[in-house]
Protein backbone atom coordinates (compact mmCIF):
# COMPACT_ATOMS: atom_id res chain seq x y z
CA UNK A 1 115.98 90.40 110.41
CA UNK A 2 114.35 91.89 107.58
CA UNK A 3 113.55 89.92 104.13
CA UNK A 4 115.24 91.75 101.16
CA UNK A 5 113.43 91.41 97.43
CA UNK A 6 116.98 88.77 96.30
CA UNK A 7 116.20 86.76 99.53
CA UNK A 8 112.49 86.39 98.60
CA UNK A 9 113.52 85.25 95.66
CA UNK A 10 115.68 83.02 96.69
CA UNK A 11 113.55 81.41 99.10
CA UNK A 12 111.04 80.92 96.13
CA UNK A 13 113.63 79.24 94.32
CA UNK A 14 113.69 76.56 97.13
CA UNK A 15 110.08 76.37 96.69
CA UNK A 16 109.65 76.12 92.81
CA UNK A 17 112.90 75.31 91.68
CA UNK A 18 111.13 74.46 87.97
CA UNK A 19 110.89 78.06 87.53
CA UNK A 20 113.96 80.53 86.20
CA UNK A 21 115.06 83.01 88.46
CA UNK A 22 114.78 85.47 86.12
CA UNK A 23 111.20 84.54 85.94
CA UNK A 24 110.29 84.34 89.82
CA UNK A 25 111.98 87.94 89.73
CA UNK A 26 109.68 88.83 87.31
CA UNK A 27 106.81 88.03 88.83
CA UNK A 28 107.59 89.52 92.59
CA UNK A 29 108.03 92.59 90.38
CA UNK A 30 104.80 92.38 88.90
CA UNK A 31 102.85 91.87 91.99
CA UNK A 32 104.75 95.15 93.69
CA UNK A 33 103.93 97.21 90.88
CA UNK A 34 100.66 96.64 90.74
CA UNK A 35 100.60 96.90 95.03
CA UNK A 36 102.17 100.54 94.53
CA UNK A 37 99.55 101.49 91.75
CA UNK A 38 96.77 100.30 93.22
CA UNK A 39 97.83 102.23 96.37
CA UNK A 40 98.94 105.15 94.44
CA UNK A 41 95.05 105.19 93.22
CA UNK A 42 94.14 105.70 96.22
CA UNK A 43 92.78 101.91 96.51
CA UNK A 44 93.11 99.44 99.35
CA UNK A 45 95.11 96.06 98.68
CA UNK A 46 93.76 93.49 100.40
CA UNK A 47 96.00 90.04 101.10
CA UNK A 48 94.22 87.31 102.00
CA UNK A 49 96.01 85.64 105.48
CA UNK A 50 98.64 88.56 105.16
CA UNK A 51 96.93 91.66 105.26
CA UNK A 52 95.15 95.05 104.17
CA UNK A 53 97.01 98.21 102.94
CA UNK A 54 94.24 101.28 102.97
CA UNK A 55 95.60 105.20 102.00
CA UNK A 56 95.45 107.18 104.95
CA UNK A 57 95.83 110.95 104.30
CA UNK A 58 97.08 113.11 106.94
CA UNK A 59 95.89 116.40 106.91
CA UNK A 60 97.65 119.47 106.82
CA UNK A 61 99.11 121.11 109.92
CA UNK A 62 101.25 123.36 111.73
CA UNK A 63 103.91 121.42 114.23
CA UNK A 64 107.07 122.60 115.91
CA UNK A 65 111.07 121.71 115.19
CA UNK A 66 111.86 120.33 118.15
CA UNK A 67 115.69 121.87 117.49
CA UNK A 68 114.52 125.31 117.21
CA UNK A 69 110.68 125.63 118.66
CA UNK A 70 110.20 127.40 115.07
CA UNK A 71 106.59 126.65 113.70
CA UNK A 72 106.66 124.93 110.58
CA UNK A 73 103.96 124.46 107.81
CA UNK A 74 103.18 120.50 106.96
CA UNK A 75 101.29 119.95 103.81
CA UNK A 76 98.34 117.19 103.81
CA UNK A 77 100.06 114.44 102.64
CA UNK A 78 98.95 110.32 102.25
CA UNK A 79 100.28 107.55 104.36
CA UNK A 80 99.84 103.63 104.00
CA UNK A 81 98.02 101.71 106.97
CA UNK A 82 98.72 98.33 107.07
CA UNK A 83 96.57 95.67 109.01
CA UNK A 84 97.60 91.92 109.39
CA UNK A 85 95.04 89.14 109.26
CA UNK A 86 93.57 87.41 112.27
CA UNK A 87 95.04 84.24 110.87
CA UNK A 88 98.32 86.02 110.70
CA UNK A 89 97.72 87.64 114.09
CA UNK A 90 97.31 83.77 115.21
CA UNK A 91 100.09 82.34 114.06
CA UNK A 92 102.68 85.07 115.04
CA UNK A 93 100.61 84.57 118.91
CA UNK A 94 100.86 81.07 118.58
CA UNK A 95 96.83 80.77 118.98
CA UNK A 96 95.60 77.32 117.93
CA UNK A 97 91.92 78.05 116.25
């Protein structure tokens, strides 16, 4: 099952229940902005014991509907590539270190 943004919060609650909802909400919105700028940018986020997020752009090519075999134009266009930690790698593998 997939964690929504209310359920993070939630769970953060638990965690730090000195701090105001309103205030943990806040602050997970913060930290995605800035994620999604930095990205937009064209800047890699890097996560430490989560992650990386990199651009990737995709260049421009010509492909095929698969419905009707026509040919169809796709513009370059930029992806994100995300790459989890070896410490997360380890403890979703259950690897001791």
């Amino acid at each position: 099952m997939a964690i929504v943004k209310s359920k993070l919060i939630k769970e953060l609650k638990k965690s730090y229940p000195n701090f105001l909802i309103r205030d943990l909400d806040k602050v997970v919105e913060i930290i995605l902005k800035e994620i999604k700028e930095t990205l937009k940018r064209g800047e890699g986020v890097e996560l430490r014991n989560f992650g990386t997020f990199r651009v990737n752009i995709q260049k421009a090519s010509i492909r095929r509907n698969p419905k009707t075999g026509e040919k169809v134009s796709v513009p370059k266009k930029r992806t994100i590539k995300w790459k989890m930690s070896k410490d997360l790698f380890k403890k979703l593998n259950n690897e001791k270190e």
